[in-house]
Protein backbone atom coordinates (compact mmCIF):
# COMPACT_ATOMS: atom_id res chain seq x y z
CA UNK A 1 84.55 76.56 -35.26
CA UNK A 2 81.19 75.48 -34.75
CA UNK A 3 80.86 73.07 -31.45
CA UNK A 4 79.24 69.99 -33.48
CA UNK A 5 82.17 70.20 -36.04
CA UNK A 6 84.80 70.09 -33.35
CA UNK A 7 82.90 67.00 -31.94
CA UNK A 8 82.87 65.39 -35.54
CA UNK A 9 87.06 66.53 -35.89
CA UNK A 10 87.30 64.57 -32.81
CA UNK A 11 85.52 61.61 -33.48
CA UNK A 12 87.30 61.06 -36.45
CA UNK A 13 90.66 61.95 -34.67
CA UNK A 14 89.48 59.64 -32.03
CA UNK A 15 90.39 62.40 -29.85
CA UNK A 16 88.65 63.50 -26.43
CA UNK A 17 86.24 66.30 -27.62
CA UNK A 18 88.10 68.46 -24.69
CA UNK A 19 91.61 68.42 -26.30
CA UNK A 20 89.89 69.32 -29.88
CA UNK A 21 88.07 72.46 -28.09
CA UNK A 22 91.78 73.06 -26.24
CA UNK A 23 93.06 72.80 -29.88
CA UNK A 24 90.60 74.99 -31.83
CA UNK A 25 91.03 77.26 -28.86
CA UNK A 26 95.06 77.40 -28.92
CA UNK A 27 94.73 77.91 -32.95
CA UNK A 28 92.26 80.39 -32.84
CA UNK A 29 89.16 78.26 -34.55
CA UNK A 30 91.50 77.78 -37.64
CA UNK A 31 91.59 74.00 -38.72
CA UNK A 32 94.77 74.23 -40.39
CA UNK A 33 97.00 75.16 -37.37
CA UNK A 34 94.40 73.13 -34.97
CA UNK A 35 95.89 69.90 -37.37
CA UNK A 36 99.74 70.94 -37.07
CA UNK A 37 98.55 71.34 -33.25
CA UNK A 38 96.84 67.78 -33.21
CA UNK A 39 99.93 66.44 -35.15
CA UNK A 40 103.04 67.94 -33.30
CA UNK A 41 101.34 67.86 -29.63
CA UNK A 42 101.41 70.75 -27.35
CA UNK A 43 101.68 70.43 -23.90
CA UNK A 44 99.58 74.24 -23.10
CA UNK A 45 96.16 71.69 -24.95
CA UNK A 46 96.74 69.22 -22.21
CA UNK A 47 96.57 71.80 -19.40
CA UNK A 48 93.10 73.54 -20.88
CA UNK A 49 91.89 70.39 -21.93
CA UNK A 50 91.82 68.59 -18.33
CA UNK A 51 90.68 72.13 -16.88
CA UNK A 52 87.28 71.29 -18.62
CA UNK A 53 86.62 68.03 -17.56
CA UNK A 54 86.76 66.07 -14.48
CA UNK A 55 88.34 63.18 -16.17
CA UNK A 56 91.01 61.33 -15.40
CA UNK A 57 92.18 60.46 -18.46
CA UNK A 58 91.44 61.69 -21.93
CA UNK A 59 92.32 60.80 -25.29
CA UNK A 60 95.01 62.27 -28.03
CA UNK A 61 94.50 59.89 -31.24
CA UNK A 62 95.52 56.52 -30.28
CA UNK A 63 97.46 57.93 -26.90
CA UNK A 64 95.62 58.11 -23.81
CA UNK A 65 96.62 60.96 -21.44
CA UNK A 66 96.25 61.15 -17.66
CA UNK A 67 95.82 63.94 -15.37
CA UNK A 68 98.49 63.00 -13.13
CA UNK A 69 101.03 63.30 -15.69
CA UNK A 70 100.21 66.87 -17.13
């Protein structure tokens, strides 16, 4: 999926753009697994989304994540 379209997903996920890209990249770009992935949780998205950020804490919907607790 196309960079600018994961940043829209997120945005209207009000997710942190790096746990959409961990999601996409977990489902293998397809949007229909990335939404059972976004909806169900995973904890392998958490690990690959805080590797791309320096972040402390990031955003899943209305749940905010932090690093120390992944």
């Amino acid at each position: 999926m196309h960079d600018l379209k994961i940043k829209e997903w997120a945005k209207v996920r009000e997710t942190s753009v790096e746990i959409a890209e961990a999601i996409f990249q977990i489902a293998g770009n397809d949007e229909v697994i990335a939404q059972q992935i976004w909806e169900e949780g995973n904890d392998e998205v958490l690990v690959i989304a805080f590797s791309k950020t320096d972040e402390d804490r990031l955003f899943w919907g209305e749940e905010m994540i932090e690093r120390k607790n992944v």
